[in-house]
C-alpha atoms as a PDB file:
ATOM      1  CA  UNK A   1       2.874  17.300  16.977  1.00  0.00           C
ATOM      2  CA  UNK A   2       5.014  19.460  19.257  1.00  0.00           C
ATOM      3  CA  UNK A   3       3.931  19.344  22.931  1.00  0.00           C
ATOM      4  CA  UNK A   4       4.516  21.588  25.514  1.00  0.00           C
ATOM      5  CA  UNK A   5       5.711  20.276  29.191  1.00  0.00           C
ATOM      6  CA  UNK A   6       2.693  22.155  30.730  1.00  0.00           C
ATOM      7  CA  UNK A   7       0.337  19.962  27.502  1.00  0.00           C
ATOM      8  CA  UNK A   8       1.228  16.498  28.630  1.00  0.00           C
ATOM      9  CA  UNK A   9      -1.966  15.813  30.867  1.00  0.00           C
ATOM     10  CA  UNK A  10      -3.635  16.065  27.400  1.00  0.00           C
ATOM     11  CA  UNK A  11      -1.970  12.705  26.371  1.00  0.00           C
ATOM     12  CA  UNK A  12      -5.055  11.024  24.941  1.00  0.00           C
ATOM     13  CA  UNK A  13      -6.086  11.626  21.295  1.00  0.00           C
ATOM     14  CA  UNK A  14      -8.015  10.611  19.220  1.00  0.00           C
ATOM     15  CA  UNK A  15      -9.133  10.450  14.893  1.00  0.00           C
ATOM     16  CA  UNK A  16     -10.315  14.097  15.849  1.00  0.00           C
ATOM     17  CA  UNK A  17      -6.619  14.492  15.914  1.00  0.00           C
ATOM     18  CA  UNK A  18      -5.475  12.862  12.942  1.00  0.00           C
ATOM     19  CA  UNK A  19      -4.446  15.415  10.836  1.00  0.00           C
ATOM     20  CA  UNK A  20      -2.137  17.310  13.248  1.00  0.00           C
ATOM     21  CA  UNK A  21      -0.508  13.974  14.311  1.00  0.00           C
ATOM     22  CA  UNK A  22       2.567  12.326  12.680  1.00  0.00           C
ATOM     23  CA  UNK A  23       4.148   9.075  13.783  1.00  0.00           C
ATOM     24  CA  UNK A  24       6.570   9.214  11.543  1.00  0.00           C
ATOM     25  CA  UNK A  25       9.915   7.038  12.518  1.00  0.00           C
ATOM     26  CA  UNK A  26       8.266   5.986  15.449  1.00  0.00           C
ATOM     27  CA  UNK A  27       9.522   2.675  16.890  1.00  0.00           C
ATOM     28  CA  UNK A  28       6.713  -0.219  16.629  1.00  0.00           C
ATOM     29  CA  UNK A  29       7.192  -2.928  19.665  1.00  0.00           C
ATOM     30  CA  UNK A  30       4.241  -4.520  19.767  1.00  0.00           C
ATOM     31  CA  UNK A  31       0.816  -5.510  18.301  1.00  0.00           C
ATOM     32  CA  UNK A  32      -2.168  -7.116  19.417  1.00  0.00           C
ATOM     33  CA  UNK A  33      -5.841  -7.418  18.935  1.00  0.00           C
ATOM     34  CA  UNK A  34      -9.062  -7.545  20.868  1.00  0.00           C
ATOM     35  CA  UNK A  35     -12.224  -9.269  19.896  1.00  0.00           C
ATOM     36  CA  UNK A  36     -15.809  -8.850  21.185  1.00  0.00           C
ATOM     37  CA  UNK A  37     -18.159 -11.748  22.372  1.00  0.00           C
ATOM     38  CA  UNK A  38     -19.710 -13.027  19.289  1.00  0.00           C
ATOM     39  CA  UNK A  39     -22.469 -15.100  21.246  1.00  0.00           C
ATOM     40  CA  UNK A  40     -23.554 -12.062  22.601  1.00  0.00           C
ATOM     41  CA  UNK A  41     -23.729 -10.494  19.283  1.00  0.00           C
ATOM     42  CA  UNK A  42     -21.062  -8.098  20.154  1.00  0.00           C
ATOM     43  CA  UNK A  43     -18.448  -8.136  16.720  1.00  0.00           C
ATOM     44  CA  UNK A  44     -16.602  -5.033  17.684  1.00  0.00           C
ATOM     45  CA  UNK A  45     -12.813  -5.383  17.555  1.00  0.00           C
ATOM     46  CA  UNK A  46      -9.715  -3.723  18.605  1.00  0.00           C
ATOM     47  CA  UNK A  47      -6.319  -3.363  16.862  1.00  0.00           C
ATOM     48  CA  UNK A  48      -3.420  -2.148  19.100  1.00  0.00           C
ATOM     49  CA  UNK A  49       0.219  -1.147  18.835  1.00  0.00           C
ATOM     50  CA  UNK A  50       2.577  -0.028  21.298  1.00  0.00           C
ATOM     51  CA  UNK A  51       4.724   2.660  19.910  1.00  0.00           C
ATOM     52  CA  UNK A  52       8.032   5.069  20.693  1.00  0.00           C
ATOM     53  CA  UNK A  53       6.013   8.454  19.734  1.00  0.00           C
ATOM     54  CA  UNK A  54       8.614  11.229  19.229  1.00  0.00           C
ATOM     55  CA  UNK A  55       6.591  14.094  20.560  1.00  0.00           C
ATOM     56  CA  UNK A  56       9.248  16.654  19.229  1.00  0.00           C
ATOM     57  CA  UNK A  57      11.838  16.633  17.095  1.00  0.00           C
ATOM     58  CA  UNK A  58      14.777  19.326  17.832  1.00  0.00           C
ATOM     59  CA  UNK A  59      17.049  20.056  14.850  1.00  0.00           C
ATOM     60  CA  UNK A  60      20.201  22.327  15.267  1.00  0.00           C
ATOM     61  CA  UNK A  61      21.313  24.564  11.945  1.00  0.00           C
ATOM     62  CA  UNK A  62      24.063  21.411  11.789  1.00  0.00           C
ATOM     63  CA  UNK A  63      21.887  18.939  11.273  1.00  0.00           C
ATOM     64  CA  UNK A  64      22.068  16.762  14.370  1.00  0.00           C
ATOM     65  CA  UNK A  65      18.659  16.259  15.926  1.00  0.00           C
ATOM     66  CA  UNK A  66      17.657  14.982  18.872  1.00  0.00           C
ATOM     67  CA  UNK A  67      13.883  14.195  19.727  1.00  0.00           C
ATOM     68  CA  UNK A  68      11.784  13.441  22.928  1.00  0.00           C
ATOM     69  CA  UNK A  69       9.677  10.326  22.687  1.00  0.00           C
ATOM     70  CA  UNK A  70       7.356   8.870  25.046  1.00  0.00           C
ATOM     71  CA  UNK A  71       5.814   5.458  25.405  1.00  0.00           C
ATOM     72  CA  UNK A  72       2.555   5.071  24.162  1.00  0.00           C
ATOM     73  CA  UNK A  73      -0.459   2.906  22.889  1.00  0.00           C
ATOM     74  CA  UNK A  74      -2.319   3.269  19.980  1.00  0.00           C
ATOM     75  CA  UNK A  75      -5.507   1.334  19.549  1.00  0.00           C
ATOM     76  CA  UNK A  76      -7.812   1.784  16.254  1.00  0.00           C
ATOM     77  CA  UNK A  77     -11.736   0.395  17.378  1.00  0.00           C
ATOM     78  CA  UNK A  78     -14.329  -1.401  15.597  1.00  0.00           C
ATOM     79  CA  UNK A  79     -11.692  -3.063  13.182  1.00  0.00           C
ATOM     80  CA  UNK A  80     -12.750  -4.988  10.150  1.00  0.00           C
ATOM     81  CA  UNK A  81     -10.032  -6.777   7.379  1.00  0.00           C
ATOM     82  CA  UNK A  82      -6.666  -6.726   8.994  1.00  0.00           C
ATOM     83  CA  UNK A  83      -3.716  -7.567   7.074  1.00  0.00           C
ATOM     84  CA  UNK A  84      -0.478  -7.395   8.180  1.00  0.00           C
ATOM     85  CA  UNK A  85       3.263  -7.721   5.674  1.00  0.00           C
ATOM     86  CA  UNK A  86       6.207  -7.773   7.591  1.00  0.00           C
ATOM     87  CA  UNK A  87       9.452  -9.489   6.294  1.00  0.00           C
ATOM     88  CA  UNK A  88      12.626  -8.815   8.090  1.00  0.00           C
ATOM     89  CA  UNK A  89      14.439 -11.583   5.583  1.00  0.00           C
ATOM     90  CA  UNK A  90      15.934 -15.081   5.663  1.00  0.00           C
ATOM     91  CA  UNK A  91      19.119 -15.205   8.137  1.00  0.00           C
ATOM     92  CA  UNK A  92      18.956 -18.890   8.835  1.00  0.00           C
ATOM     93  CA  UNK A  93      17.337 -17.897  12.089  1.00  0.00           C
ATOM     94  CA  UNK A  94      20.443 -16.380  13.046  1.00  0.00           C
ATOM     95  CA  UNK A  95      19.165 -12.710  13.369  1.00  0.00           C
ATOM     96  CA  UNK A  96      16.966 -11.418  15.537  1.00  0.00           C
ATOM     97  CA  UNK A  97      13.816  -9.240  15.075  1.00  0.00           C
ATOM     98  CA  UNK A  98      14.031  -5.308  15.498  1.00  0.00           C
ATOM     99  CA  UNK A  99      11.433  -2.691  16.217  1.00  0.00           C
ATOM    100  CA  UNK A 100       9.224  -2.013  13.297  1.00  0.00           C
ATOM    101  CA  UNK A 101       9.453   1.792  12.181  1.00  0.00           C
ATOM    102  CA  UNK A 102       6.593   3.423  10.949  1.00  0.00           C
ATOM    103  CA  UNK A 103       7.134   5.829   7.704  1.00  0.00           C
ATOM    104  CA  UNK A 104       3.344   6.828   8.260  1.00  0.00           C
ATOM    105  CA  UNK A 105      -0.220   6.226   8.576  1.00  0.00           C
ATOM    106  CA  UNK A 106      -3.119   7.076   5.945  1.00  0.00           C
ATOM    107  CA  UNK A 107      -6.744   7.333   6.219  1.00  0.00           C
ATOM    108  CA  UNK A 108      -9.503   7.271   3.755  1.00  0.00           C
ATOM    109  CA  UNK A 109     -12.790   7.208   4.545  1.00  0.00           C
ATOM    110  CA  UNK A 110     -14.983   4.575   2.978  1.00  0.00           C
ATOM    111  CA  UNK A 111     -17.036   5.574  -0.072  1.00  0.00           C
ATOM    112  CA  UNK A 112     -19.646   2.428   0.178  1.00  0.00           C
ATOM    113  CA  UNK A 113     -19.818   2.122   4.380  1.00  0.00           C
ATOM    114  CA  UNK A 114     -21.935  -0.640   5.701  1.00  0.00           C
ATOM    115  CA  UNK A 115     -21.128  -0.751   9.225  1.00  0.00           C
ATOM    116  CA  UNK A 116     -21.057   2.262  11.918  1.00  0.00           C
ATOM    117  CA  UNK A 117     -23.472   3.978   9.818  1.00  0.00           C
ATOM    118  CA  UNK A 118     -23.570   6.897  12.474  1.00  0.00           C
ATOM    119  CA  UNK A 119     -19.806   7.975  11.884  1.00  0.00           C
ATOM    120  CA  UNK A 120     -17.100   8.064   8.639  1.00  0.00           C
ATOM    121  CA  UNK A 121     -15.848   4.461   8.346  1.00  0.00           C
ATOM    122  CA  UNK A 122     -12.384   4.589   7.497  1.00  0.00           C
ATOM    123  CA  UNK A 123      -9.319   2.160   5.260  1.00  0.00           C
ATOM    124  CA  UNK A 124      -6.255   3.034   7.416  1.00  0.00           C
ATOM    125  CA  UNK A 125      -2.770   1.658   6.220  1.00  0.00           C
ATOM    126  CA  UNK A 126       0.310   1.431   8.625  1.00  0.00           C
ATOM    127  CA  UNK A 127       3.368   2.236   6.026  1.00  0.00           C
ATOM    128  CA  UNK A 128       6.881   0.854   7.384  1.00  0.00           C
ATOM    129  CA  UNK A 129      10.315   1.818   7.221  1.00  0.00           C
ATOM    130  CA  UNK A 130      11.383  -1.110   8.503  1.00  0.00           C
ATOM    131  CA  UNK A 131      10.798  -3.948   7.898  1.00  0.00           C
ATOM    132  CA  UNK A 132      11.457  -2.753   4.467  1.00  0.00           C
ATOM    133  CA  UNK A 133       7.834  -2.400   2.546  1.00  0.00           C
ATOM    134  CA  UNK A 134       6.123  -4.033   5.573  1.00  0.00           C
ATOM    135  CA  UNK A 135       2.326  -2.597   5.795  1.00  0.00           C
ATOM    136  CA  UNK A 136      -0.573  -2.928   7.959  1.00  0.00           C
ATOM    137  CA  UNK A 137      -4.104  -2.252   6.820  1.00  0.00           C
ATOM    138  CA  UNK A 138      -7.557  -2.157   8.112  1.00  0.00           C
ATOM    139  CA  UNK A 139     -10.650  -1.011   8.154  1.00  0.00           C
ATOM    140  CA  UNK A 140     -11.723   1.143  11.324  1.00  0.00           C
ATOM    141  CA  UNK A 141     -14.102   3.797  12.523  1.00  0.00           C
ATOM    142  CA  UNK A 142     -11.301   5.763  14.520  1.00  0.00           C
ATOM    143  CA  UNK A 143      -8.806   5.596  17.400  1.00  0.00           C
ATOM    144  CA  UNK A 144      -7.389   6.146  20.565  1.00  0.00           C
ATOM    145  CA  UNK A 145      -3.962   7.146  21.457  1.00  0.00           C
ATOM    146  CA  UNK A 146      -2.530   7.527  25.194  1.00  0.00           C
ATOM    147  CA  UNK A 147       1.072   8.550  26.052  1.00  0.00           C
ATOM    148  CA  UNK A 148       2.015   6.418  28.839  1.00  0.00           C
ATOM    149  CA  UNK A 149       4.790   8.647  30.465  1.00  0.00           C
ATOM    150  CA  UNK A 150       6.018  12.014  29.789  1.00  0.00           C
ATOM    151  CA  UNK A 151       8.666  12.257  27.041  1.00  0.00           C
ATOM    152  CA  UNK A 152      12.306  12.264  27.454  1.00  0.00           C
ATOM    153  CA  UNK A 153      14.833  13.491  25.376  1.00  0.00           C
ATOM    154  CA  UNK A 154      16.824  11.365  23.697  1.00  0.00           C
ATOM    155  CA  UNK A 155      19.461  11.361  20.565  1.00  0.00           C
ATOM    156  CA  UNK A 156      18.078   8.333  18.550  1.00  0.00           C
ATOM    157  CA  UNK A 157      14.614   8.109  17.650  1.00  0.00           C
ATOM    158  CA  UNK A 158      13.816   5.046  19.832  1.00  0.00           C
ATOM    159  CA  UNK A 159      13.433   3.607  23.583  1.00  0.00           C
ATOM    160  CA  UNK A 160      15.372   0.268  24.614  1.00  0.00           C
ATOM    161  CA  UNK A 161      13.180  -1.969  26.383  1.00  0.00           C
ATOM    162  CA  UNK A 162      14.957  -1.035  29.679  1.00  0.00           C
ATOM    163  CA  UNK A 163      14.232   2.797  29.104  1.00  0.00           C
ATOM    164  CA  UNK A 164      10.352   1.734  28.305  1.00  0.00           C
ATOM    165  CA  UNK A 165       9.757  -0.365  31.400  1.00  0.00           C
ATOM    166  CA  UNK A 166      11.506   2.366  33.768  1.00  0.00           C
ATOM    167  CA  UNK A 167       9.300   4.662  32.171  1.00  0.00           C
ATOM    168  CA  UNK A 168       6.122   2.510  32.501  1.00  0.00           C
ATOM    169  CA  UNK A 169       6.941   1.641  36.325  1.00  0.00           C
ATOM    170  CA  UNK A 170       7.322   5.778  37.195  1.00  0.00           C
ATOM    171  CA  UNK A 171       4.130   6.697  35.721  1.00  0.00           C
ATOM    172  CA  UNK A 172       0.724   6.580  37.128  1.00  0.00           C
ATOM    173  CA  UNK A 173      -1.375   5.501  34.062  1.00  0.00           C
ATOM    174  CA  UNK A 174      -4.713   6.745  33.127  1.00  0.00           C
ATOM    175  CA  UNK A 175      -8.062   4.856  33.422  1.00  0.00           C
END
């Protein structure tokens, strides 16, 4: 999805958005997961990944590209069956992880739907780069994503951690 300078207040999206999305070889830095209170009956869940999303990718007739990529967080709600395949390989713990890289993400909706009856349930599958075949696949009814700072242009495809965190600490972040 191209966006304009004057579009980035619209930095939150959502499944509503899915189709003109594409996170393709965005950078993957981090994962987590948020459960509700099952003694208060509450079994909703949250699945969340902080991502490098490359906003725009800007191709000269050469072939050298550069792309502008902001920080953001993507979190998929009322998550059922996660699994999760990464392998970066056996080094004799002598190399280090990397950012994941995501190749793309897929969505079908649930023929047989037993839960969140009111709205499509969908499978969703996280496809990697890198690691090499690594995958991530749930079940979810939809998603959120927020871009945490405006892009900046960039010639790899990727922030360092030092280029997220200065980004992070100079933006205001939404509610």
């Amino acid at each position: 999805m191209h966006l304009e300078p004057n579009e980035f207040h619209h930095r939150r999206f959502t499944e509503a958005d899915f189709t003109q999305l594409s996170w393709h070889d965005c950078a993957l830095s981090g994962v987590s997961w948020s459960v509700g209170d099952f003694g208060a009956a509450d079994l909703t869940s949250d699945l969340g990944f902080e991502l490098d999303y490359i906003t725009e990718w800007i191709c000269e007739v050469d072939g050298s590209c550069q792309f502008k990529i902001a920080p953001a967080r993507l979190v998929f709600h009322g998550v059922t069956d996660p699994r999760m395949t990464f392998d970066w390989g056996k080094s004799g713990f002598q190399v280090a992880i990397y950012d994941a890289v995501i190749d793309r993400i897929e969505r079908q909706q649930v023929a047989e739907q037993k839960i969140f009856l009111e709205t499509p349930y969908y499978e969703w599958r996280v496809l990697l780069h890198l690691p090499i075949r690594g995958e991530i696949s749930f079940g979810a009814v939809g998603f959120t994503m927020t871009l945490l700072a405006e892009p900046i242009l960039k010639k790899g495809q990727g922030l360092s951690r030092a280029e997220r965190a200065t980004l992070l600490r100079a933006t205001k972040h939404p509610e």
